[in-house]
PDB file of N, CA and C in Angstrom:
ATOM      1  N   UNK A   1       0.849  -1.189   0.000  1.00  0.00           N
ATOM      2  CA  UNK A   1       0.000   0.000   0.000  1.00  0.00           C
ATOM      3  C   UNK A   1       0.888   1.244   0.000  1.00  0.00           C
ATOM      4  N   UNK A   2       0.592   1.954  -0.848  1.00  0.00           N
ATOM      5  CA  UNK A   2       1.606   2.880  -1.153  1.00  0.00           C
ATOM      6  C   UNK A   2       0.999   4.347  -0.278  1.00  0.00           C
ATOM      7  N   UNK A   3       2.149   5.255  -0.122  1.00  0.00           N
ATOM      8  CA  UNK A   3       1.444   7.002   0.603  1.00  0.00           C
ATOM      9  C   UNK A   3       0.463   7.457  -0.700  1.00  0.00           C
ATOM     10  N   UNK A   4      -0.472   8.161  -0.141  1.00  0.00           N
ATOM     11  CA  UNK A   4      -1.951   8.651  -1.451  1.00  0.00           C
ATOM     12  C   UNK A   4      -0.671  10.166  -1.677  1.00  0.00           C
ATOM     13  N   UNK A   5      -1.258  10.218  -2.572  1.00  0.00           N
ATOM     14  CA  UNK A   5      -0.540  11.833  -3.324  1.00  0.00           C
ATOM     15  C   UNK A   5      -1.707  12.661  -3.272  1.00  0.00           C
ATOM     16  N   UNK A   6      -0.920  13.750  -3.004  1.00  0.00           N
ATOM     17  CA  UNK A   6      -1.872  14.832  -3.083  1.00  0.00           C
ATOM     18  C   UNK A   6      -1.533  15.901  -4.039  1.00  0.00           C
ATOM     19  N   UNK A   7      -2.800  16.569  -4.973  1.00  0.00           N
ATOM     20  CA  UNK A   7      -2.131  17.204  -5.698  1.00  0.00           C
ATOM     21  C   UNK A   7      -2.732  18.865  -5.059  1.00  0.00           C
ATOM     22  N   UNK A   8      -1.673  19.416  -5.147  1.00  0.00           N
ATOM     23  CA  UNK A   8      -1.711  21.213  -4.735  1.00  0.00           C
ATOM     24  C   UNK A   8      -1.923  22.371  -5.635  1.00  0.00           C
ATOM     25  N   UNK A   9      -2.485  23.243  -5.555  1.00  0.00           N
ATOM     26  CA  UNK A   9      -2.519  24.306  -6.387  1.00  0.00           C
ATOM     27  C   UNK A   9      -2.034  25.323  -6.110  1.00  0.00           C
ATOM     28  N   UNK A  10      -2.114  25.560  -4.944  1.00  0.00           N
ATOM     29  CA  UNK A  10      -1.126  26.660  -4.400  1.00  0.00           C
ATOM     30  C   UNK A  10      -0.232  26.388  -3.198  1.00  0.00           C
ATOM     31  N   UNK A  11       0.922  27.401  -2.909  1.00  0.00           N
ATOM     32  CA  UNK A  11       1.523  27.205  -1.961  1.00  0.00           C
ATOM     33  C   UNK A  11       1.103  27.601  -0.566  1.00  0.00           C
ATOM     34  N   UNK A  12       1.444  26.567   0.570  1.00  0.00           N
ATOM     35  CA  UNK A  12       0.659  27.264   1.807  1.00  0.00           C
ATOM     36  C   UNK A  12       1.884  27.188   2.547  1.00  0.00           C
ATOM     37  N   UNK A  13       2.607  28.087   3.358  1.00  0.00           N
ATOM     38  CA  UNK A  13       4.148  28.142   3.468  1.00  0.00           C
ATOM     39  C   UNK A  13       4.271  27.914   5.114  1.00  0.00           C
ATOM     40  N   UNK A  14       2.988  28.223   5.668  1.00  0.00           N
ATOM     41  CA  UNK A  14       3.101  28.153   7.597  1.00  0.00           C
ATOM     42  C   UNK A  14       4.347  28.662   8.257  1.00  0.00           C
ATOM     43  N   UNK A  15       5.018  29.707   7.010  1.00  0.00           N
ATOM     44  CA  UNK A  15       6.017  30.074   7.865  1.00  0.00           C
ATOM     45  C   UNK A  15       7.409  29.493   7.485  1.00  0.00           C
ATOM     46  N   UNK A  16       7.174  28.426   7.291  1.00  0.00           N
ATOM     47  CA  UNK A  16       8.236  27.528   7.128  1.00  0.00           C
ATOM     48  C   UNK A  16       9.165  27.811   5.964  1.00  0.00           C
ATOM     49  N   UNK A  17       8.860  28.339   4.592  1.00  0.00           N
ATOM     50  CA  UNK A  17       9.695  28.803   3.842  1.00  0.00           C
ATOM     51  C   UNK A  17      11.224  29.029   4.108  1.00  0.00           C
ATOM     52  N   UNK A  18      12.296  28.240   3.496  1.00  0.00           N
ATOM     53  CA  UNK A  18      13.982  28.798   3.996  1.00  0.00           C
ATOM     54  C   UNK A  18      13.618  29.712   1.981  1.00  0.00           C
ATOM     55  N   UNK A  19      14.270  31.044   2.526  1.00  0.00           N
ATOM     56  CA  UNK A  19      14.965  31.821   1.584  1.00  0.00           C
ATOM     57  C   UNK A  19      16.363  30.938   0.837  1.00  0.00           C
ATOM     58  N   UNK A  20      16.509  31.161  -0.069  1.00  0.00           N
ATOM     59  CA  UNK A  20      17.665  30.347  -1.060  1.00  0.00           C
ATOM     60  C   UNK A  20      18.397  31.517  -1.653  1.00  0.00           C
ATOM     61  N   UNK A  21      17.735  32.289  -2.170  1.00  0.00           N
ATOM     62  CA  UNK A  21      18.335  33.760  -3.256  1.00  0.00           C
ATOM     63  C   UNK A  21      17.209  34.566  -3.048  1.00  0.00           C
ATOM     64  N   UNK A  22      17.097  35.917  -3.818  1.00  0.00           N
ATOM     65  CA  UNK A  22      16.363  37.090  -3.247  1.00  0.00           C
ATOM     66  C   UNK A  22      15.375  36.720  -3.499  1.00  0.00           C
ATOM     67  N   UNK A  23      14.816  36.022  -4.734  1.00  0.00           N
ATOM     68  CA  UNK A  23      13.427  35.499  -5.057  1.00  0.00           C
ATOM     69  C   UNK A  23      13.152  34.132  -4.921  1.00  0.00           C
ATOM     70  N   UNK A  24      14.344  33.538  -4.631  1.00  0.00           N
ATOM     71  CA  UNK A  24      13.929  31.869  -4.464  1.00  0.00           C
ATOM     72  C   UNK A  24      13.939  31.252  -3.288  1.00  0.00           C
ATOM     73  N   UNK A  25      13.264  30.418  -2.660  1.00  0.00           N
ATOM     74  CA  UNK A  25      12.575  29.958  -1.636  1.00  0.00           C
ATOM     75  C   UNK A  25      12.241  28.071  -1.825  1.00  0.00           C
ATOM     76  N   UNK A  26      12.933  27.221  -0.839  1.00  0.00           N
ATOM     77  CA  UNK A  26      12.572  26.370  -0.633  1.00  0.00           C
ATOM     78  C   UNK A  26      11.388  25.682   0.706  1.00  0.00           C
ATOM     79  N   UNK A  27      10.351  25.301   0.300  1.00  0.00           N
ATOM     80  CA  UNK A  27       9.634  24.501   0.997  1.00  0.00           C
ATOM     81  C   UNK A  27       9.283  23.252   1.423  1.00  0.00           C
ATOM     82  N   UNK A  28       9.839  22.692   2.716  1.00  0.00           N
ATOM     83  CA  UNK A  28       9.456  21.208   2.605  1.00  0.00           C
ATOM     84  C   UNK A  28       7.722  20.725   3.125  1.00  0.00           C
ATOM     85  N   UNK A  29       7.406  19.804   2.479  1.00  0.00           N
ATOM     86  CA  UNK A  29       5.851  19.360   3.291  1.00  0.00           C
ATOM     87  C   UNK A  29       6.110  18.194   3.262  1.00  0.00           C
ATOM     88  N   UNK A  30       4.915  17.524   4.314  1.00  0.00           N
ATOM     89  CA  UNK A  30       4.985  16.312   5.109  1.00  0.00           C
ATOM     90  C   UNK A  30       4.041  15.664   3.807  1.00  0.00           C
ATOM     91  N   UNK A  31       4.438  14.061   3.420  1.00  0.00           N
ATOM     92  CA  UNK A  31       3.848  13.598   2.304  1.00  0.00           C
ATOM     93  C   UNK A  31       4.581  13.844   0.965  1.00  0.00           C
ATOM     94  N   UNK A  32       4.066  12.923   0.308  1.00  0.00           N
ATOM     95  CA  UNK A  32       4.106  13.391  -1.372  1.00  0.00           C
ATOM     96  C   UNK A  32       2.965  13.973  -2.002  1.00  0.00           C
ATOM     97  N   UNK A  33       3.580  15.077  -2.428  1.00  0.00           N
ATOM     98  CA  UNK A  33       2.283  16.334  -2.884  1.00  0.00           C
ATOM     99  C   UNK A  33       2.989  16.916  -4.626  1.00  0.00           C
ATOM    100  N   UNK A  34       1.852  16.839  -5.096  1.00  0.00           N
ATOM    101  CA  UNK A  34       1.874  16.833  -6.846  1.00  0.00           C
ATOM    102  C   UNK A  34       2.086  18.745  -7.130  1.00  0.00           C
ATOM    103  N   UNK A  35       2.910  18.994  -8.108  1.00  0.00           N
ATOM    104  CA  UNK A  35       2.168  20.589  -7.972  1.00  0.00           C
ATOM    105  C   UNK A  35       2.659  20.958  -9.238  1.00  0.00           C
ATOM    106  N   UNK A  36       2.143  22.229 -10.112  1.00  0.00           N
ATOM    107  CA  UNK A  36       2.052  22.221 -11.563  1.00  0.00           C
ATOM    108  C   UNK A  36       3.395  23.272 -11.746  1.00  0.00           C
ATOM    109  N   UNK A  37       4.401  22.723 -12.452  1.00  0.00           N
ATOM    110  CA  UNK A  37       5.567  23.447 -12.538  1.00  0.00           C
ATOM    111  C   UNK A  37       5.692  24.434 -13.573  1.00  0.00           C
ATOM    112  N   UNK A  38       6.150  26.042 -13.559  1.00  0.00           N
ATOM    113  CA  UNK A  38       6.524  26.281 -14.273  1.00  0.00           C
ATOM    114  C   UNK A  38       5.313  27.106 -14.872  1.00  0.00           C
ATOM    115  N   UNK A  39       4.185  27.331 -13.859  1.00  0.00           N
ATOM    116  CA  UNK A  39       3.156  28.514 -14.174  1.00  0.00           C
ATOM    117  C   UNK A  39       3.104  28.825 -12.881  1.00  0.00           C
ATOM    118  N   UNK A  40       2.217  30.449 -12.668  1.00  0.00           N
ATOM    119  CA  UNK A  40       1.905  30.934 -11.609  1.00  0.00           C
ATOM    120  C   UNK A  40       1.061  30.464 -10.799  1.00  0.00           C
ATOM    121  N   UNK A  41       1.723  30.456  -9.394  1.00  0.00           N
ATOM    122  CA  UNK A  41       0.610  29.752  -8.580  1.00  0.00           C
ATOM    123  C   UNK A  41       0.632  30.825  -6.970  1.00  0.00           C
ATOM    124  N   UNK A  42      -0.856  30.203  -6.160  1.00  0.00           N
ATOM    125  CA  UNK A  42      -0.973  31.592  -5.458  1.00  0.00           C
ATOM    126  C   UNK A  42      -0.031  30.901  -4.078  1.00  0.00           C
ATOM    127  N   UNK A  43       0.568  32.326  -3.190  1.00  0.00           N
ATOM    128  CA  UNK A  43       1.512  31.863  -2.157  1.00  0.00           C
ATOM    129  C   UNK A  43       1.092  32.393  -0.627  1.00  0.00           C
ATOM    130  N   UNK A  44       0.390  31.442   0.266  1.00  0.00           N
ATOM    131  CA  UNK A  44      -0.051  32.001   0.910  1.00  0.00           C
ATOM    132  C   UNK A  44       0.629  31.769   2.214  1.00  0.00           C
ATOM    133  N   UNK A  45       0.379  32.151   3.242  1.00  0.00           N
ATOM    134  CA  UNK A  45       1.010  31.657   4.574  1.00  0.00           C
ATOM    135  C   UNK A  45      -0.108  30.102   5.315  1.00  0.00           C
ATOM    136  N   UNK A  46      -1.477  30.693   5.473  1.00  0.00           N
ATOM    137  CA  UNK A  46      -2.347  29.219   5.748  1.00  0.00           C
ATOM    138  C   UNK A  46      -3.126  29.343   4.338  1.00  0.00           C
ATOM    139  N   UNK A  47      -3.893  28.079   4.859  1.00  0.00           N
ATOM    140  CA  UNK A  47      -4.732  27.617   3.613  1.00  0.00           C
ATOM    141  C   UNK A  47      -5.755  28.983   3.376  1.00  0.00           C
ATOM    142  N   UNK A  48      -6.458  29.509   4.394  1.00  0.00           N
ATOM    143  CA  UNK A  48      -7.448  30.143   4.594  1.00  0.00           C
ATOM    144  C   UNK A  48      -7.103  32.001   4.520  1.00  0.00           C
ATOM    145  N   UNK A  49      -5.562  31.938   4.286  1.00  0.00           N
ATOM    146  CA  UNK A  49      -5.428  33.507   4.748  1.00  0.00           C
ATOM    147  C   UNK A  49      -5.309  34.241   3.408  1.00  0.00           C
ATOM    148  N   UNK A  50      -4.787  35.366   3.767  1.00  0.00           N
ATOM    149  CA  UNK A  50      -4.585  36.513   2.976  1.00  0.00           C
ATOM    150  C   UNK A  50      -3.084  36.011   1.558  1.00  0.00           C
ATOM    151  N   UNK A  51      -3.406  36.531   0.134  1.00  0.00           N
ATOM    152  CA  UNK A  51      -2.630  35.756  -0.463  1.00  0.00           C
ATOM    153  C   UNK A  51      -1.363  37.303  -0.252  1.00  0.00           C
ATOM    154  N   UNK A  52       0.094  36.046  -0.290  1.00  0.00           N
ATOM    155  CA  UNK A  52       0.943  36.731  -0.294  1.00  0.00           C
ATOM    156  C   UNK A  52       1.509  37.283  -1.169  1.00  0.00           C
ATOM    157  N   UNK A  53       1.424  36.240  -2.665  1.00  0.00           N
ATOM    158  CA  UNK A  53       1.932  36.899  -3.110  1.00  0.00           C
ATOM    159  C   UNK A  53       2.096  35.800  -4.641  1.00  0.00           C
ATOM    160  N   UNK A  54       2.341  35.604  -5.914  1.00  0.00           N
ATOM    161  CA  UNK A  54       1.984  34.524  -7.013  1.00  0.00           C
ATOM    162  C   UNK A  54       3.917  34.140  -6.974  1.00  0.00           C
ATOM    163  N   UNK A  55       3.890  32.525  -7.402  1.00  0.00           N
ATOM    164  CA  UNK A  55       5.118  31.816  -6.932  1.00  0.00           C
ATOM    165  C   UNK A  55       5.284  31.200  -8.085  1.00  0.00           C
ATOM    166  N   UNK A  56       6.550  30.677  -8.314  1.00  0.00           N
ATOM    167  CA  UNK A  56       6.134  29.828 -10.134  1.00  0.00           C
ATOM    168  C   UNK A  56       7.258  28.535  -9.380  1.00  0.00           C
ATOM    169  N   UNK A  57       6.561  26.969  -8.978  1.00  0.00           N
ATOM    170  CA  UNK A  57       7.234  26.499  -8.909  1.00  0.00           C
ATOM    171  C   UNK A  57       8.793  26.085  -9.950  1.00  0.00           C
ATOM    172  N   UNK A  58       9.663  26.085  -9.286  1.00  0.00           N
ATOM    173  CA  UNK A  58      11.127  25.430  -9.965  1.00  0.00           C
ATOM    174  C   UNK A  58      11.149  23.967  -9.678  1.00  0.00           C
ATOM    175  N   UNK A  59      11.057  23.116  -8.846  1.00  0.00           N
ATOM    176  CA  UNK A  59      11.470  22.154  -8.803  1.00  0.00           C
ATOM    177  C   UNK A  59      10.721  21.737  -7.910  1.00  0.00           C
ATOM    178  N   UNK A  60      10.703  19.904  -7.812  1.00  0.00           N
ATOM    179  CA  UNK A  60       9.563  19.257  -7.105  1.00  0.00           C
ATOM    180  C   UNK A  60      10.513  18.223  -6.550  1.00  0.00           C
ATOM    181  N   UNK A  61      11.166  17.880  -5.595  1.00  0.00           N
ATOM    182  CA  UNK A  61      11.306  16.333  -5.248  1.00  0.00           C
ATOM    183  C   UNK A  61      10.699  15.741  -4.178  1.00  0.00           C
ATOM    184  N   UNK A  62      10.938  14.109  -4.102  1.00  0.00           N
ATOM    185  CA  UNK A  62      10.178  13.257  -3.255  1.00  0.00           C
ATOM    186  C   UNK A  62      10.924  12.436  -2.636  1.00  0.00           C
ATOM    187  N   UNK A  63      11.056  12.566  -1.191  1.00  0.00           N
ATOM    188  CA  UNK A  63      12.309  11.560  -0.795  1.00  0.00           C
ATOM    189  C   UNK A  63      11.631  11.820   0.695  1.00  0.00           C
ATOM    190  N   UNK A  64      11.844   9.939   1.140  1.00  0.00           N
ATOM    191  CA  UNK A  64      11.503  10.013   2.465  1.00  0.00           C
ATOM    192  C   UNK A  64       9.898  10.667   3.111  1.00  0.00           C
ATOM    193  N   UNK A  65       8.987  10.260   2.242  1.00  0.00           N
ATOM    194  CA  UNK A  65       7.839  10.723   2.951  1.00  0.00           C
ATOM    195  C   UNK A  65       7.844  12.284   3.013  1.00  0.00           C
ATOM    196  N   UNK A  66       8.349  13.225   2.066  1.00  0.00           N
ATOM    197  CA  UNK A  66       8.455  14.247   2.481  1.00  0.00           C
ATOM    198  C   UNK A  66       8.524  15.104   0.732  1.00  0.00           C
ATOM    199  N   UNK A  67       7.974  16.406   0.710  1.00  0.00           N
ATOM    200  CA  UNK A  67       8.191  16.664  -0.755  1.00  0.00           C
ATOM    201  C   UNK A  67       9.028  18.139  -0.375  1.00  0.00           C
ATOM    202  N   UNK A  68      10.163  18.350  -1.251  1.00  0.00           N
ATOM    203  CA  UNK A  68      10.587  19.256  -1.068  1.00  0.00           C
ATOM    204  C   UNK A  68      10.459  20.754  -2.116  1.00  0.00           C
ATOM    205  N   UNK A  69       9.785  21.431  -2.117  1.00  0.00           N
ATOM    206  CA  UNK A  69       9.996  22.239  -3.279  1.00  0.00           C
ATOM    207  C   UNK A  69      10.789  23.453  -3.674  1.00  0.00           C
ATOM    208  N   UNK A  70      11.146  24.063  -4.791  1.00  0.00           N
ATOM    209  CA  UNK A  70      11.642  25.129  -4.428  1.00  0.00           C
ATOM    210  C   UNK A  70      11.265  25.999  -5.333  1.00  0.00           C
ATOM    211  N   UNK A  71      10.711  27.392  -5.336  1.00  0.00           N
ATOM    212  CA  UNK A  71       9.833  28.100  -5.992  1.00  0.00           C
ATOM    213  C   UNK A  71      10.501  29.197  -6.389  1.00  0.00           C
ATOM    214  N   UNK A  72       9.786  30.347  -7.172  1.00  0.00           N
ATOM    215  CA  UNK A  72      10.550  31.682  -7.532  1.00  0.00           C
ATOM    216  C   UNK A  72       9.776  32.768  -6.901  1.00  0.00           C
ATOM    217  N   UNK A  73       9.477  33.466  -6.098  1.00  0.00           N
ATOM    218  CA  UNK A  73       8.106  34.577  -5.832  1.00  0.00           C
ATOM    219  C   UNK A  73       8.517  35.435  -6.910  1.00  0.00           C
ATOM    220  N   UNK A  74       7.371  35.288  -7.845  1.00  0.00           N
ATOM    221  CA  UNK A  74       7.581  36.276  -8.661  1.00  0.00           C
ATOM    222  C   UNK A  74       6.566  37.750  -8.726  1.00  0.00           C
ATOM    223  N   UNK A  75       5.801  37.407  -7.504  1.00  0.00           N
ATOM    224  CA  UNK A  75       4.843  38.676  -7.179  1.00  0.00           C
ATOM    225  C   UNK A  75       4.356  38.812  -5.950  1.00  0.00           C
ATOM    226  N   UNK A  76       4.852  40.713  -5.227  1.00  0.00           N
ATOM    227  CA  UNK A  76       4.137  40.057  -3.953  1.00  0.00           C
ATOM    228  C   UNK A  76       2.969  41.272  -3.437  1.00  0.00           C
ATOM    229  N   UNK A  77       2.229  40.563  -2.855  1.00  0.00           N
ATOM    230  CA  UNK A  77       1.306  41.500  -2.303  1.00  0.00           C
ATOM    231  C   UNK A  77       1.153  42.243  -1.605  1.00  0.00           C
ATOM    232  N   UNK A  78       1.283  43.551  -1.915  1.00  0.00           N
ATOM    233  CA  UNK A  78       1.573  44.659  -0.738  1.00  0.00           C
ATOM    234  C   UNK A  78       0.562  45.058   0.153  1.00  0.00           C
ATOM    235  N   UNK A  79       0.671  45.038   1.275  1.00  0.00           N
ATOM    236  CA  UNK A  79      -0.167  45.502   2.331  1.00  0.00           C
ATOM    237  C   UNK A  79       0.279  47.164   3.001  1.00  0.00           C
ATOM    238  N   UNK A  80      -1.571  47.245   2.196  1.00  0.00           N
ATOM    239  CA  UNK A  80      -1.139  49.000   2.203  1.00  0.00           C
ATOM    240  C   UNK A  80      -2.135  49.057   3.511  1.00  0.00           C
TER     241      UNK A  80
END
């Protein structure tokens, strides 16, 4: 019986985001989680909150029960 996949549409970051370069950002999540590379997707902190900002995944891996991603923010939302 294999882990179920989940597939994502947007990023939900809880904070957890490590910075990599000024716009790039790696995220790890618990599971293997599917996500569409290489178009804009929305970047939020929870599932339910305020969007931060549109992200274009770079890269997807799967190792150890765990998916690691690493994204570009390519837009962010200013709070005026």
């Amino acid at each position: 019986m294999g882990m179920p996949l989940e597939l994502n549409t947007m990023i939900v970051t809880k904070g957890k985001e490590k910075r990599l370069d000024e716009n790039y950002f790696s995220l790890v999540k618990e599971g293997y989680r599917l996500y569409p590379l290489d178009i804009p997707v929305e970047v939020k902190r929870t599932i339910d909150g305020d969007l931060n900002g549109m992200g274009v995944i770079r890269k997807v891996e799967w190792e150890n029960s765990q998916t690691l991603i690493t994204y570009q923010l390519v837009s962010l939302n200013s709070t005026n």
